[in-house]
Protein backbone atom coordinates (compact mmCIF):
# COMPACT_ATOMS: atom_id res chain seq x y z
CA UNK A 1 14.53 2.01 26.12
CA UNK A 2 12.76 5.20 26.43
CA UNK A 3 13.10 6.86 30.01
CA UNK A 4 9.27 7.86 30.33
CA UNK A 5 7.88 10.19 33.21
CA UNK A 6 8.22 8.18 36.79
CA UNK A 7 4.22 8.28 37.12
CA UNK A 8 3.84 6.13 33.38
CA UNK A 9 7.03 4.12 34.95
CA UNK A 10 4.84 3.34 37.78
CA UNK A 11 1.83 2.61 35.97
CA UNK A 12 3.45 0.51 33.40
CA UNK A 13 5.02 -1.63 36.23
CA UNK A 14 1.66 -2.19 38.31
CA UNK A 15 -0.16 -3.43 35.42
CA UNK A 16 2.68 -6.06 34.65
CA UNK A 17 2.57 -7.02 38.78
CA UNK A 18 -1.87 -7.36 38.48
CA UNK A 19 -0.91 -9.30 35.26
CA UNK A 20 1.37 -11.47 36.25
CA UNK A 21 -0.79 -11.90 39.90
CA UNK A 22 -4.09 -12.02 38.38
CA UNK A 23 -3.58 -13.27 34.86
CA UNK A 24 -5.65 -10.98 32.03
CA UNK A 25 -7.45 -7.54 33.16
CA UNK A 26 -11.07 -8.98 32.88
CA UNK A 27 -9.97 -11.68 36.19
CA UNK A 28 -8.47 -8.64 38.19
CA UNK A 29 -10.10 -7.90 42.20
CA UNK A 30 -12.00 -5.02 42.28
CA UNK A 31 -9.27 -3.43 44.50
CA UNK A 32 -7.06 -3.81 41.49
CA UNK A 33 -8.99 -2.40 39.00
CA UNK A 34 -9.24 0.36 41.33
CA UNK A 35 -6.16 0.65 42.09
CA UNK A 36 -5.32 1.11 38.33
CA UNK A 37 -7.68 3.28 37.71
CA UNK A 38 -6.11 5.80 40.17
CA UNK A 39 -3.09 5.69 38.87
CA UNK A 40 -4.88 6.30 35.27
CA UNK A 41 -5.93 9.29 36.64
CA UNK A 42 -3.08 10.64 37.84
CA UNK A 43 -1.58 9.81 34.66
CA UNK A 44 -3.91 11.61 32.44
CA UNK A 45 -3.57 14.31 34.96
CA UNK A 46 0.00 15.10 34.61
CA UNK A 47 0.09 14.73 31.13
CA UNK A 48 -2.79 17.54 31.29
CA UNK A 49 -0.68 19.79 33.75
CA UNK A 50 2.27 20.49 31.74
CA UNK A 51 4.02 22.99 31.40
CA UNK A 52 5.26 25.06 27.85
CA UNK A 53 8.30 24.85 28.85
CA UNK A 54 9.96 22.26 27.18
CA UNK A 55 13.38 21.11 28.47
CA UNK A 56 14.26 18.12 26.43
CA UNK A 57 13.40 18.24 22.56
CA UNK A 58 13.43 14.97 20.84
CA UNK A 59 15.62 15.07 17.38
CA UNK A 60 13.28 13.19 14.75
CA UNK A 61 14.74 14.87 11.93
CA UNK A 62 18.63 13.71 11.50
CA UNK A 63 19.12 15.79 8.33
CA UNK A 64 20.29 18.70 9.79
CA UNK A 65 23.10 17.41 11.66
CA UNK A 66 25.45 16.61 9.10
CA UNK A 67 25.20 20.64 7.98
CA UNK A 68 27.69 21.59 10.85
């Protein structure tokens, strides 16, 4: 499993608590929708606030390895 950013962590977990609570999205409390839509914010907000410099590069392209 991928280790994602805590903040998509976080909203990947809530959604599966409203789910399981509430059943599909459309019969979620108003609080919850809310609630969700914060953290969508937040989300989309730290994704927009980072940085150039890149600490972890993922390796998509294997080829190279077997050079050394």
């Amino acid at each position: 499993m991928p280790d994602f950013p805590d903040i998509c962590e976080s909203y990947i977990l809530k959604h599966a608590v409203y789910e399981a609570k509430y059943g599909d999205s459309s019969q979620w409390n108003q609080e919850a929708k809310a609630d969700m839509n914060m953290n969508l914010s937040q989300l989309v907000a730290s994704f927009g606030s980072m940085s150039d410099d890149n600490i972890e590069i993922a390796i998509t392209n294997l080829d190279y390895l077997s050079l050394v």
